[in-house]
Protein backbone atom coordinates (compact mmCIF):
# COMPACT_ATOMS: atom_id res chain seq x y z
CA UNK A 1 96.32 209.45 -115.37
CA UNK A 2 94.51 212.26 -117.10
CA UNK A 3 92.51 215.09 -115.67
CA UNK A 4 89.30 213.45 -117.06
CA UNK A 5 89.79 209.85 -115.29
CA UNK A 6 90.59 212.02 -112.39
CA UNK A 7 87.44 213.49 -112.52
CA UNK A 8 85.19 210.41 -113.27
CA UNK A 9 87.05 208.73 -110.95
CA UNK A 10 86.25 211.11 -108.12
CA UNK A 11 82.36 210.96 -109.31
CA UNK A 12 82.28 207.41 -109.17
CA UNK A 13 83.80 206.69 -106.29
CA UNK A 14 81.91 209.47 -104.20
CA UNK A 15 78.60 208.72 -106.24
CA UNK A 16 78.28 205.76 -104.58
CA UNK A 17 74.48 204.70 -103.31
CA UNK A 18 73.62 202.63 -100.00
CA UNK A 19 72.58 200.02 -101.85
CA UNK A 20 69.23 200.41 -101.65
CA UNK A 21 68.07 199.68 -105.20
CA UNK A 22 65.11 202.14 -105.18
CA UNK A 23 67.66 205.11 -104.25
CA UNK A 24 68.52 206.56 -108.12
CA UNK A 25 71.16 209.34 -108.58
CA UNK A 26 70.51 211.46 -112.10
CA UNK A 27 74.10 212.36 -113.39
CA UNK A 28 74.52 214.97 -115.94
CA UNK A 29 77.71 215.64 -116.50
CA UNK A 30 78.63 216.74 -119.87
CA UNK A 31 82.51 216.06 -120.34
CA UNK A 32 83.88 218.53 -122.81
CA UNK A 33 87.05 216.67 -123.07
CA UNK A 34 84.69 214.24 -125.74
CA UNK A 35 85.66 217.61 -127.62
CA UNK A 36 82.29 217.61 -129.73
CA UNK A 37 79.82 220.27 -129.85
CA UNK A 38 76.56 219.98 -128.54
CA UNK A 39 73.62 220.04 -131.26
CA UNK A 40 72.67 223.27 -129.99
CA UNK A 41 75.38 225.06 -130.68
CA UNK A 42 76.06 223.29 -134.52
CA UNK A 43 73.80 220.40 -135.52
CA UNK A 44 75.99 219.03 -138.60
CA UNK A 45 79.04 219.33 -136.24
CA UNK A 46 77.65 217.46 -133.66
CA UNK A 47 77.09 214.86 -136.20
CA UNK A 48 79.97 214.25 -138.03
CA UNK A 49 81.70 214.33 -134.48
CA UNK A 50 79.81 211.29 -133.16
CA UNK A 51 79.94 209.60 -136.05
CA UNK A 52 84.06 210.17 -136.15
CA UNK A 53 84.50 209.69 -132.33
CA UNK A 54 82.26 207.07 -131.73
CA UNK A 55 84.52 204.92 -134.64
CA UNK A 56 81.08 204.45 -136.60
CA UNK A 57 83.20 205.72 -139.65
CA UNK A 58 85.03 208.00 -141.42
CA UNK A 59 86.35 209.84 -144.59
CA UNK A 60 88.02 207.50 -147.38
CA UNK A 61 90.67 209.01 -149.40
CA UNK A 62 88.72 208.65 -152.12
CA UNK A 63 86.51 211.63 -152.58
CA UNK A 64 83.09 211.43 -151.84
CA UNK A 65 83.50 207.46 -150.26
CA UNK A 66 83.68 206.57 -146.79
CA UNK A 67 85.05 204.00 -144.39
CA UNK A 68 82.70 202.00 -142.46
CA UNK A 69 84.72 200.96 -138.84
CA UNK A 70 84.32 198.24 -137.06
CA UNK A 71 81.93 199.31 -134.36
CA UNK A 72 79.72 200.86 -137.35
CA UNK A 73 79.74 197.77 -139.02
CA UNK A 74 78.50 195.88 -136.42
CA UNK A 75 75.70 198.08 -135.86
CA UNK A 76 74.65 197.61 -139.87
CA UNK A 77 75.22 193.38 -139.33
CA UNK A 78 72.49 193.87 -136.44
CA UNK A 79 70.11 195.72 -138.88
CA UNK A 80 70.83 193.30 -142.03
CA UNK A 81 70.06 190.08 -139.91
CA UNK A 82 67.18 191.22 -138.48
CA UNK A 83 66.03 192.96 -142.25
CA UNK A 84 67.23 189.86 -143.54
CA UNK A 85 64.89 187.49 -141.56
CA UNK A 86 62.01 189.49 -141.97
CA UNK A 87 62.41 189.04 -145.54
CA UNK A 88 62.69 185.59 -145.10
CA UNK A 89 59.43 185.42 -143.39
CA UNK A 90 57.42 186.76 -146.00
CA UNK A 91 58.95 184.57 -148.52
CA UNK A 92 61.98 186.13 -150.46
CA UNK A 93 65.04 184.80 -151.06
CA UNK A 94 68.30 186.47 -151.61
CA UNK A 95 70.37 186.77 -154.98
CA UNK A 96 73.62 188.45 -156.60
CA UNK A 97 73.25 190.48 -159.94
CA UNK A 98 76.11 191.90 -161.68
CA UNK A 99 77.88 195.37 -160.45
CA UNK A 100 78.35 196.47 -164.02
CA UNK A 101 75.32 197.20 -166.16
CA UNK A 102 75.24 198.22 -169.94
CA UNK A 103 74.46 201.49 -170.82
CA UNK A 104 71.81 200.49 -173.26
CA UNK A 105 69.69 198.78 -170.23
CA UNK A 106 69.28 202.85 -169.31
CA UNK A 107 67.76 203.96 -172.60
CA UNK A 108 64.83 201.23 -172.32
CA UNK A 109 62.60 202.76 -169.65
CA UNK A 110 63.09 206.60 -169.90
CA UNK A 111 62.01 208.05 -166.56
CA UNK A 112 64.43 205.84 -164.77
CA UNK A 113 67.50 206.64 -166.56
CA UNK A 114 66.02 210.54 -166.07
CA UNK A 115 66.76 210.06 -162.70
CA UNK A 116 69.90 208.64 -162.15
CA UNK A 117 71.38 210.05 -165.27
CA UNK A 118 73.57 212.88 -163.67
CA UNK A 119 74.27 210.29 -160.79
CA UNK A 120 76.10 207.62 -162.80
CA UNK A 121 79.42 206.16 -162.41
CA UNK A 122 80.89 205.04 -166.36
CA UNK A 123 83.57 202.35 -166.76
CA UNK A 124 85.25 202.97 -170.77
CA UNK A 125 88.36 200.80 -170.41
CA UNK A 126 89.20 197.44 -169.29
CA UNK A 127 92.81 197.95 -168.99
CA UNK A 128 95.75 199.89 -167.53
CA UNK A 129 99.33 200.03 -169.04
CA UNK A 130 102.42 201.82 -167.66
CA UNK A 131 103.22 205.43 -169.12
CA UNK A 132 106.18 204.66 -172.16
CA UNK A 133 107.12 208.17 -171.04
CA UNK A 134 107.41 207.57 -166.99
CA UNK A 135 104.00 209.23 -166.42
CA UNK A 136 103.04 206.38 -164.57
CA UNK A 137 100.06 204.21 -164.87
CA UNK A 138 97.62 205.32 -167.67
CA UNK A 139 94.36 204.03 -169.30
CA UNK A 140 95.11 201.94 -172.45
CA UNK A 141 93.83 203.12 -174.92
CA UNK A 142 93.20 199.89 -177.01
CA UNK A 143 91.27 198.82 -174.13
CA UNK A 144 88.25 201.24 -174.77
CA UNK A 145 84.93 199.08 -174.09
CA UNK A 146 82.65 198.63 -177.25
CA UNK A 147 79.47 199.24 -174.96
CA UNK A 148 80.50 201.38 -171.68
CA UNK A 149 79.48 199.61 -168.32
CA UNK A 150 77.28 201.55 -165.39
CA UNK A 151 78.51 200.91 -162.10
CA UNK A 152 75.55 199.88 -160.05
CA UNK A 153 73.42 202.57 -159.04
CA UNK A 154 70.47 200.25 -158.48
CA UNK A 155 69.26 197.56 -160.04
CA UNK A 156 66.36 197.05 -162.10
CA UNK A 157 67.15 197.09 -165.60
CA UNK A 158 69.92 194.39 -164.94
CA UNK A 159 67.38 191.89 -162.67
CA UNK A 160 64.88 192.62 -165.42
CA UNK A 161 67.26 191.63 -168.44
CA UNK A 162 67.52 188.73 -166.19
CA UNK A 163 64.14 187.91 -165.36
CA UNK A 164 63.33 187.59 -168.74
CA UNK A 165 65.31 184.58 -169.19
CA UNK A 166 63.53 183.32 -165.75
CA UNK A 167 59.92 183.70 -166.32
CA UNK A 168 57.61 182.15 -169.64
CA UNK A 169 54.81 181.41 -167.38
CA UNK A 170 52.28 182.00 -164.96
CA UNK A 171 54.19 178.72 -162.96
CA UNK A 172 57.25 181.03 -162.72
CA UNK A 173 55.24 183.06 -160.93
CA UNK A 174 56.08 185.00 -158.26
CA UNK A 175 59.56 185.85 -157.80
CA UNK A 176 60.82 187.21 -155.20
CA UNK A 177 64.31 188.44 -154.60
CA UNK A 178 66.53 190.40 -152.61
CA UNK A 179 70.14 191.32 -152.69
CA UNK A 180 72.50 192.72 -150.28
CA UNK A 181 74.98 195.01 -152.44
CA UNK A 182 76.46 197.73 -152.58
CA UNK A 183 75.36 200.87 -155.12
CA UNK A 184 77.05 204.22 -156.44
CA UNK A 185 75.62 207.20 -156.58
CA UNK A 186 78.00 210.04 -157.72
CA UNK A 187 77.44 212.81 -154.80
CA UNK A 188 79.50 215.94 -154.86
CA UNK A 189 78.52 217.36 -151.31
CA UNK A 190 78.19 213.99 -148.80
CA UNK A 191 77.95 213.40 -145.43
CA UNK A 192 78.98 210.07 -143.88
CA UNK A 193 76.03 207.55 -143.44
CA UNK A 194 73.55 210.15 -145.45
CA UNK A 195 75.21 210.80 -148.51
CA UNK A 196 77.96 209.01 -149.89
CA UNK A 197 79.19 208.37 -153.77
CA UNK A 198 79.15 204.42 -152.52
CA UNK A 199 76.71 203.04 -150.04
CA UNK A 200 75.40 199.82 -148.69
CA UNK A 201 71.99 198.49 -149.11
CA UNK A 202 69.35 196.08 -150.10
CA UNK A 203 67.23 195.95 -152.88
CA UNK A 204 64.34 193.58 -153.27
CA UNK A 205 62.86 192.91 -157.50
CA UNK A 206 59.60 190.86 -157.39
CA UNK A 207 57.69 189.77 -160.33
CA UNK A 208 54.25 188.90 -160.12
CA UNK A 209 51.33 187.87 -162.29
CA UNK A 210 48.53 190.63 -161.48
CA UNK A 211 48.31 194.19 -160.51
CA UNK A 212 46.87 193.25 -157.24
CA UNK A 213 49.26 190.80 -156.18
CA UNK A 214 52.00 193.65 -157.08
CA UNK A 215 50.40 196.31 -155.02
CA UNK A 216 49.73 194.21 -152.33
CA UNK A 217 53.81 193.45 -151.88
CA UNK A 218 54.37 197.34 -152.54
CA UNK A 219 52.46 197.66 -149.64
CA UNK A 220 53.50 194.82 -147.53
CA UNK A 221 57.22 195.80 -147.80
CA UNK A 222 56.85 199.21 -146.39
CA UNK A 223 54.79 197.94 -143.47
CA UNK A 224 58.09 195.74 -143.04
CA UNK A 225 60.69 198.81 -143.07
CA UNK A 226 58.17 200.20 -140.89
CA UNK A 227 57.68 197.92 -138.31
CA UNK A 228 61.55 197.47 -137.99
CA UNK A 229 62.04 201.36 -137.62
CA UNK A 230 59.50 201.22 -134.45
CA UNK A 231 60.33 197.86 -132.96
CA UNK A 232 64.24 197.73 -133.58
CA UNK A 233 65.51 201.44 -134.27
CA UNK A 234 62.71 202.94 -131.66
CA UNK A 235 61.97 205.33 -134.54
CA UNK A 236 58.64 206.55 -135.30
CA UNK A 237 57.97 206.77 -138.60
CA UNK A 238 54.84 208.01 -141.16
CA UNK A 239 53.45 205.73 -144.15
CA UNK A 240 52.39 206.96 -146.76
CA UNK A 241 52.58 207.68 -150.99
CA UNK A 242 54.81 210.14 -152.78
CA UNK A 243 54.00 212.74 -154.78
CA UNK A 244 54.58 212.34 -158.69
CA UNK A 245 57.71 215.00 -157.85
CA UNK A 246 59.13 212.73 -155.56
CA UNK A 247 58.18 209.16 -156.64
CA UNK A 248 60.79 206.71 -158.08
CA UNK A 249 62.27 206.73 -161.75
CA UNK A 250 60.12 204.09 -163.29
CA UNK A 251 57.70 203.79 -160.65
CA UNK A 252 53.97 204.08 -160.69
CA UNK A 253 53.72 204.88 -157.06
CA UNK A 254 56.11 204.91 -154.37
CA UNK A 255 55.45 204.34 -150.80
CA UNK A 256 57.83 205.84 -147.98
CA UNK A 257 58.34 205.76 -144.23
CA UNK A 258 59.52 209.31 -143.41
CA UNK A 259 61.00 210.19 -140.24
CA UNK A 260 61.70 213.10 -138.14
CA UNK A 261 65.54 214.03 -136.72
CA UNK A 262 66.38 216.01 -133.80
CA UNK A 263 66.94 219.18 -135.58
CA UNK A 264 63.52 219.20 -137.10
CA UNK A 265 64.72 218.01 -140.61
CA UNK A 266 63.07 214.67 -141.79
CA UNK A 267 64.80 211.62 -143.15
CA UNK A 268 63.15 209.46 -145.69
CA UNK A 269 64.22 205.94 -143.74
CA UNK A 270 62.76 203.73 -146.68
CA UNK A 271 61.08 203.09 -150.00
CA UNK A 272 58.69 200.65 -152.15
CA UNK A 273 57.83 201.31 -155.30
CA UNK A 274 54.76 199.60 -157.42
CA UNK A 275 56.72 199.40 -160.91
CA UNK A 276 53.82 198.30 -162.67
CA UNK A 277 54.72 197.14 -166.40
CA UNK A 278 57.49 199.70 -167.14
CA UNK A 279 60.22 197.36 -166.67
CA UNK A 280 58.53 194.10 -167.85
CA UNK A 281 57.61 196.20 -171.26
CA UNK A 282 60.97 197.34 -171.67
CA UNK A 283 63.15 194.33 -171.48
CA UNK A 284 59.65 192.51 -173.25
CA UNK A 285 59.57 190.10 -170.17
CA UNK A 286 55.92 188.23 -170.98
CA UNK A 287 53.86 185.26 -169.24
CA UNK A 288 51.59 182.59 -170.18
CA UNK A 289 48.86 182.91 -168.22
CA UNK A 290 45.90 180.56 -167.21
CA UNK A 291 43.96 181.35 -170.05
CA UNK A 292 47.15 180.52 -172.21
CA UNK A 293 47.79 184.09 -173.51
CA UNK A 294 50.87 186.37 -173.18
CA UNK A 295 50.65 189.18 -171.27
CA UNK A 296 53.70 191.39 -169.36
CA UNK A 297 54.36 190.88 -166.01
CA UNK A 298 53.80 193.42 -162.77
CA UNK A 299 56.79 194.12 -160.67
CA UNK A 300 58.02 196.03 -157.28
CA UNK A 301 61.21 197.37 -155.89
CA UNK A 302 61.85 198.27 -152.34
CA UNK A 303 65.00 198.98 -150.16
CA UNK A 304 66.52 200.94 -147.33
CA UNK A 305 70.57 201.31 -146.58
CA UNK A 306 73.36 202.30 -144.86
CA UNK A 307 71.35 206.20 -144.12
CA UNK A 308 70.08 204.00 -141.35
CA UNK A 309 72.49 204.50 -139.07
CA UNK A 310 72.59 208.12 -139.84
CA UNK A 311 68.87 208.06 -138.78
CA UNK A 312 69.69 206.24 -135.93
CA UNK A 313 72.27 208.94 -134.35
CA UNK A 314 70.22 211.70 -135.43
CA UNK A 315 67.09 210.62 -133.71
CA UNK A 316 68.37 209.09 -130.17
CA UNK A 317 71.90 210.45 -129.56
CA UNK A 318 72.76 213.52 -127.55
CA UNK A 319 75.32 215.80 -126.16
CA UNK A 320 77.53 213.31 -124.51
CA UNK A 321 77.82 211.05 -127.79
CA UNK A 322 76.40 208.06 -129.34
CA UNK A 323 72.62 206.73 -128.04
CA UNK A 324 71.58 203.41 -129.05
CA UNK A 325 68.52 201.27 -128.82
CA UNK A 326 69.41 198.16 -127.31
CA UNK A 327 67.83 195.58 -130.02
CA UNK A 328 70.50 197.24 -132.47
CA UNK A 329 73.92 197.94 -130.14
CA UNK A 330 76.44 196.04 -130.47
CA UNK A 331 77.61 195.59 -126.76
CA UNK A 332 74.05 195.72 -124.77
CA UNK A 333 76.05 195.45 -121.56
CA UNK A 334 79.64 196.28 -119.96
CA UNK A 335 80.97 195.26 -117.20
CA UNK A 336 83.77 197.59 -115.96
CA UNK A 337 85.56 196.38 -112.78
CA UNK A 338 87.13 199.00 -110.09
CA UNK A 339 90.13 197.40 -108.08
CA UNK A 340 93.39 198.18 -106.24
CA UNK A 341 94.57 194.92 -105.69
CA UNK A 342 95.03 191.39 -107.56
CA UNK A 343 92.83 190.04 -105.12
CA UNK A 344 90.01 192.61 -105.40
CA UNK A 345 90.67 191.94 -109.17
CA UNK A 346 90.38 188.47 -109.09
CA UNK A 347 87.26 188.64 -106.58
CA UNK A 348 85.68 191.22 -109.30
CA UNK A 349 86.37 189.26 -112.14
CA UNK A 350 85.03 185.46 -110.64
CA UNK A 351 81.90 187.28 -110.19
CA UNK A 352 81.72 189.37 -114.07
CA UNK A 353 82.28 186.06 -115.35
CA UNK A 354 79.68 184.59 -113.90
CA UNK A 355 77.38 187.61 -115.20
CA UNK A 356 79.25 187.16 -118.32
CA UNK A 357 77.75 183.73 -118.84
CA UNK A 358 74.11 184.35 -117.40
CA UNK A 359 73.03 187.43 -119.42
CA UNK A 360 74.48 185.35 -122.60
CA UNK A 361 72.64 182.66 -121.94
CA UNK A 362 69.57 184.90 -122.43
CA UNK A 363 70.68 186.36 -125.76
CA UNK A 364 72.24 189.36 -124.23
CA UNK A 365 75.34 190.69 -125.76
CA UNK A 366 77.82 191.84 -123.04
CA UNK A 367 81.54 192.54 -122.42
CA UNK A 368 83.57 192.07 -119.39
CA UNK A 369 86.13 195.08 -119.54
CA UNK A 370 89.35 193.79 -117.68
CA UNK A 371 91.85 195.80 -119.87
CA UNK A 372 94.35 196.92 -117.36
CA UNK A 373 95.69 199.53 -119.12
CA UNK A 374 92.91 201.91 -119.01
CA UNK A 375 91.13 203.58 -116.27
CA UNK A 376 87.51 202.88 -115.40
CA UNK A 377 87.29 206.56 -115.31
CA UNK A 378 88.51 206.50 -119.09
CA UNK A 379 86.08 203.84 -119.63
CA UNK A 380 83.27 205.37 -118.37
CA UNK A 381 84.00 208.20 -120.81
CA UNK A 382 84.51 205.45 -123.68
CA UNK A 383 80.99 203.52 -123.17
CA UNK A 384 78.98 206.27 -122.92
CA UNK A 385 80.36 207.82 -125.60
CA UNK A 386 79.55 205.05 -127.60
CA UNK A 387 76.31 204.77 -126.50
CA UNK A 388 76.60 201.15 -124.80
CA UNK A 389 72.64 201.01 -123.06
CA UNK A 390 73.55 199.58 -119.67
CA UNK A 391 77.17 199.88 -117.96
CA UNK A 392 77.60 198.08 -114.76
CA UNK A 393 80.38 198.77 -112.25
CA UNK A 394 81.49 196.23 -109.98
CA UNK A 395 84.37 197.25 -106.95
CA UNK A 396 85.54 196.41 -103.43
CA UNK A 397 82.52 198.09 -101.36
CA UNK A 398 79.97 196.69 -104.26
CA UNK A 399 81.51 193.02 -103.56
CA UNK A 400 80.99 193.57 -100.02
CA UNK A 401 76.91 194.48 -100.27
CA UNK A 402 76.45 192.54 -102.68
CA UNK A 403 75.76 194.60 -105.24
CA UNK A 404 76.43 196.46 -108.77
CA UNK A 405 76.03 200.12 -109.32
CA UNK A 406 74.00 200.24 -113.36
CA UNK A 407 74.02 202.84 -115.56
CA UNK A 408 71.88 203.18 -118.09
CA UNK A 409 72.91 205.49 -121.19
CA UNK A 410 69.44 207.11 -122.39
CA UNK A 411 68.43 208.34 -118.99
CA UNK A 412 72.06 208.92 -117.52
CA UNK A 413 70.71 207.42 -114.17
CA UNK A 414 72.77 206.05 -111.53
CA UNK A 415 71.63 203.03 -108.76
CA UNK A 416 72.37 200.13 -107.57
CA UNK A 417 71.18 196.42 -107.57
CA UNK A 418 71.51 193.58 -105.81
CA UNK A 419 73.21 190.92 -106.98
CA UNK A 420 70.76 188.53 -106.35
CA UNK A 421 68.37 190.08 -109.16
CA UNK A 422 71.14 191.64 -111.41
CA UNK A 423 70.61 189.57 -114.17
CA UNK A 424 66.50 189.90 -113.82
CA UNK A 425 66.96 193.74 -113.64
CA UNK A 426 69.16 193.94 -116.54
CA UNK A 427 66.61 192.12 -119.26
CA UNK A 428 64.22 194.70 -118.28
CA UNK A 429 66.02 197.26 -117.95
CA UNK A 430 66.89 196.73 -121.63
CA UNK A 431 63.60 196.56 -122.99
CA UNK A 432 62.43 199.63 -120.50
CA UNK A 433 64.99 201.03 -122.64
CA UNK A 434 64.28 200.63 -126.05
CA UNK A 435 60.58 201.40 -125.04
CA UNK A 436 61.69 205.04 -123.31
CA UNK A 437 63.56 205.88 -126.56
CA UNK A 438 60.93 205.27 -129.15
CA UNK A 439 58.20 206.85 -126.74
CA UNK A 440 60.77 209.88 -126.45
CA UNK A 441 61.04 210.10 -130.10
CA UNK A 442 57.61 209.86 -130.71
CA UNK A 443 57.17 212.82 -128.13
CA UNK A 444 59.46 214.58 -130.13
CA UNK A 445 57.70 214.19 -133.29
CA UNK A 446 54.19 215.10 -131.64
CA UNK A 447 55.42 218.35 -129.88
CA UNK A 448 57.58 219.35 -133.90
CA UNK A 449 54.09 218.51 -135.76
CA UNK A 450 51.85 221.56 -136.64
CA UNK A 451 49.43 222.69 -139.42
CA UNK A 452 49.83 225.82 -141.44
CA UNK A 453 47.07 227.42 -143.20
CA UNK A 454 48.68 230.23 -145.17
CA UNK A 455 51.84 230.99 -146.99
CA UNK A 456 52.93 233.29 -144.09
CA UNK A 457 52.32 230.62 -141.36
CA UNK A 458 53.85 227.76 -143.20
CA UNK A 459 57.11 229.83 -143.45
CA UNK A 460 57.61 231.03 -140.28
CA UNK A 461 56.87 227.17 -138.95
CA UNK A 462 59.49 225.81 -140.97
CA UNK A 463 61.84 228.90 -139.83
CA UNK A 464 61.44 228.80 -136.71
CA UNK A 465 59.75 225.82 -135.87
CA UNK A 466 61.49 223.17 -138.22
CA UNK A 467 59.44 220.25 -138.03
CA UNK A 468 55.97 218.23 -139.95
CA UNK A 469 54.09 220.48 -141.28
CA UNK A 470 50.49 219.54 -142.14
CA UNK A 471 49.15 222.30 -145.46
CA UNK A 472 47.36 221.85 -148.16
CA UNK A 473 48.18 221.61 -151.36
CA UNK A 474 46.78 222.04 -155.03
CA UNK A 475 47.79 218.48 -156.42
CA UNK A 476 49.83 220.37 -159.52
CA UNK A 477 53.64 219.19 -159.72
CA UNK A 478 54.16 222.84 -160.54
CA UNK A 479 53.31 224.16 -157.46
CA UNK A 480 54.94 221.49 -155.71
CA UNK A 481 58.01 222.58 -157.54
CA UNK A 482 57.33 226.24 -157.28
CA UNK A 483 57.55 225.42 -153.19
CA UNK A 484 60.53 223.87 -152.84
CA UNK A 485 61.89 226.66 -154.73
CA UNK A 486 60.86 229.25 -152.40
CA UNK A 487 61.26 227.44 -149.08
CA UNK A 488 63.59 224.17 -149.77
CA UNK A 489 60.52 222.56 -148.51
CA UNK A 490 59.49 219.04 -149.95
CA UNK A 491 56.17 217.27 -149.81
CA UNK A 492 57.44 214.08 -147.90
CA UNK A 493 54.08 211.89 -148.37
CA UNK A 494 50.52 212.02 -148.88
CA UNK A 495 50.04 209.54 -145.66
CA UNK A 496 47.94 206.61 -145.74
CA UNK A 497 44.68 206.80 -144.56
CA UNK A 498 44.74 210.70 -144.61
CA UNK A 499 41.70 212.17 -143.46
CA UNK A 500 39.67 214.29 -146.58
CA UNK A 501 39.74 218.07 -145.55
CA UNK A 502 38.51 220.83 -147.29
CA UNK A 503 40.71 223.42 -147.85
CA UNK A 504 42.84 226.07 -149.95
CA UNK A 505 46.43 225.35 -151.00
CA UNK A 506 49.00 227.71 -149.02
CA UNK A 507 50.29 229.15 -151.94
CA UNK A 508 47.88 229.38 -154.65
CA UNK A 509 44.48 229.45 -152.99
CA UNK A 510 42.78 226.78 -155.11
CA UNK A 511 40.65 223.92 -153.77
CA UNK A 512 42.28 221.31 -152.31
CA UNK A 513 40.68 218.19 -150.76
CA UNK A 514 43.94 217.10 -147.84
CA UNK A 515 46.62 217.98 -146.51
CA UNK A 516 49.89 216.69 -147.58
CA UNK A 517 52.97 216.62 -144.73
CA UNK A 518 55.73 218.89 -145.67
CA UNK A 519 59.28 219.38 -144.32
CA UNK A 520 62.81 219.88 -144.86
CA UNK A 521 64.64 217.07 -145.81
CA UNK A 522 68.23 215.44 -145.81
């Protein structure tokens, strides 16, 4: 048995409460044998090391690509069915479009192939051939492509080439799709979840017969990613436009939900873009409309990905690993049973089973840890580490009071329940939990928010205060540019609804009319 069950062990067994299910106990432990930094010490560290030891993922040997394990996977199935079903409800429908897109779809609407230009992936042959000389296998040469392919680094020009084949009139009219794919984006520095040359996403394409019905989806979506970063991750999150700097390749306007991560960087968490008639005029996609005349159709675009889960660690998790609200964990509950004999085992394990069945009967996903070849000292390390919400421990001395001792992961408390109300305790508990970590968040955000007035100020916040910053701004991209230059400092949105202020832009001094929210970005 290793030092560290040892220790847990000990803390366990001498932690134990009088049953009493008011008494709490706060443990806060922090078990350096995880062997991951604390965000204090290095932030990026402490990332990469939760995402590694937690098995969320890890590096691929191909450069720049990662792995997505098991455990990670299952947290992105939670968010994709309950994404997926939200779509569903406001009346899309998913679809497949082709990986592979011809070059010449780039060249037809100019500002979008400006921005993913340096990003793209190029296929030029369709076959390999062994080396006549031993080198191996090489690219054939007769095999060169007569119009190289784009891998996939999102997906408009393809859906419109399509959608022109799809829509002659105002009947036709709406569509709306999504697709769950995956994208490439070639990325020479990455970090897994937030940067990688291949992600997963989705991507919705609607087409629609007015301006107004167009905007109105634009803004629809991003009230969806919205409302599933504050009900479902338990992150808060700001609405609001981008700047023309910062908008979308293609796009008119592009709305974002931008939140803010425990080191006081923010995290664009999802995008919506009003595409207007770029698209529609470039692949010469047209409608007859009621009045019986052509005209080109409006569209949108709108997604969010896999830099969801990188959101997700970064805004709940702390020094003792993974935190997860419990709408998106995989295992809500675990049941670890403490025993010295088959019969204590067998007592234990009649009465997990019966737990087993009763919190699944209520929708609650939960796993019954019998694996006798680990410790529950070693699984106490294991579950916390990946950031199961609610442990419960059942031994000899619990049997006998008829009780559990809980544990829930966001707090680190300790107490114990009867069994009687168990099950009861447990639903609430969970949703007392997801509450606690979006109102912790949200505290978080309010107390890293501040306003900066001049130059000098709005430096030494983002210094030494890294967080929001509300400043104004003179409208011009070139000052916009001319500020990330200085400070790596982005203008993250223009919110909705923002209040008209009179005022003088930090770094220029001419009139402006708001302020704009700033920050450091990943």
């Amino acid at each position: 048995m290793s030092s560290l069950s040892l220790i847990l062990l000990f803390l366990h067994l001498n932690f134990q409460l009088d049953g009493k299910s008011t008494k709490k106990l706060i443990y806060t432990e922090k078990f350096m044998a995880k062997n991951f930094c604390s965000r204090e010490e290095n932030y990026s560290q402490w990332y990469n090391d939760i995402v590694k030891k937690a098995d969320l993922a890890e590096n691929s040997s191909v450069r720049g690509c990662m792995v997505i394990k098991p455990y990670g996977y299952a947290i992105w199935e939670k968010m994709q069915r309950q994404l997926d079903q939200m779509f569903k409800d406001t009346g899309h429908s998913n679809a497949y479009f082709p990986i592979f897109i011809p070059k010449s779809f780039f060249s037809r609407e100019a500002s979008h192939v400006e921005g993913f230009a340096k990003e793209c992936a190029v296929v030029t042959h369709y076959r390999l051939k062994n080396d006549p000389d031993g080198g191996g296998v090489v690219v054939d040469p007769d095999a060169k492509l007569e119009e190289e392919l784009i891998v996939r680094p999102t997906s408009e020009t393809i859906i419109w080439d399509t959608y022109k084949n799809w829509i002659q009139s105002y009947r036709d009219l709406p569509i709306l799709c999504n697709q769950w794919a995956n994208v490439v984006r070639w990325e020479m520095r990455t970090r897994l979840f937030l940067r990688t040359a291949e992600f997963l996403w989705q991507e919705g394409h609607t087409a629609h017969a007015t301006r107004e019905e167009a905007l109105e989806e634009t803004d629809k979506m991003i009230h969806v990613y919205a409302d599933f970063a504050e009900k479902h991750m338990a992150i808060p999150v700001i609405m609001g436009v981008k700047s023309p700097n910062e908008r979308f390749g293609g796009a008119l306007d592009t709305y974002c939900i931008e939140a803010l991560m425990q080191d006081g960087k923010a995290l664009q968490a999802g995008t919506s873009h009003f595409l207007g008639q770029n698209f529609a005029k470039a692949f010469d996609v047209k409608f007859l409309n009621q009045k019986n005349e052509l005209e080109y159709v409006w569209a949108t675009s709108w997604g969010v990905s896999t830099r969801l889960i990188g959101a997700l660690i970064m805004t709940h998790s702390d020094d003792n690993g993974l935190v997860l609200p419990p709408v998106l964990a995989p295992i809500q509950v675990v049941i670890v049973p403490i025993y010295k004999t088959d019969e204590q085992r067998e007592q234990i394990a009649a009465k997990a089973d019966t737990l087993v069945q009763q919190l699944k009967a209520l929708g609650i996903s939960v796993k019954f840890d019998n694996d006798d070849t680990k410790r529950s000292g070693w699984k106490f390390n294991e579950y916390e580490l990946k950031g199961v919400p609610v442990r419960v421990a059942i031994g000899p001395k619990d049997m006998e009071n008829n009780e559990a001792e809980v544990a829930r992961r966001d707090t680190m408390e300790k107490y114990n329940v009867s069994f009687d109300t168990l099950v009861e305790h447990i639903q609430k508990l969970l949703e007392e939990i997801q509450q606690n970590l979006f109102n912790k968040a949200l505290k978080f955000r309010e107390e890293h928010t501040f306003k900066a007035d001049t130059w000098d100020e709005f430096v030494d916040l983002l210094d030494n205060k890294p967080g929001f910053v509300y400043a104004h701004w003179d409208g011009t991209p070139e000052t916009e540019e001319k500020i990330k230059d200085l400070c790596k400092a982005t203008i993250r949105c223009i919110p909705f609804n923002n209040p008209q202020e009179e005022g003088k832009c930090i770094l220029t001094g001419k009139p402006s009319h708001q302020r704009v929210l700033f920050a450091r970005a990943y």
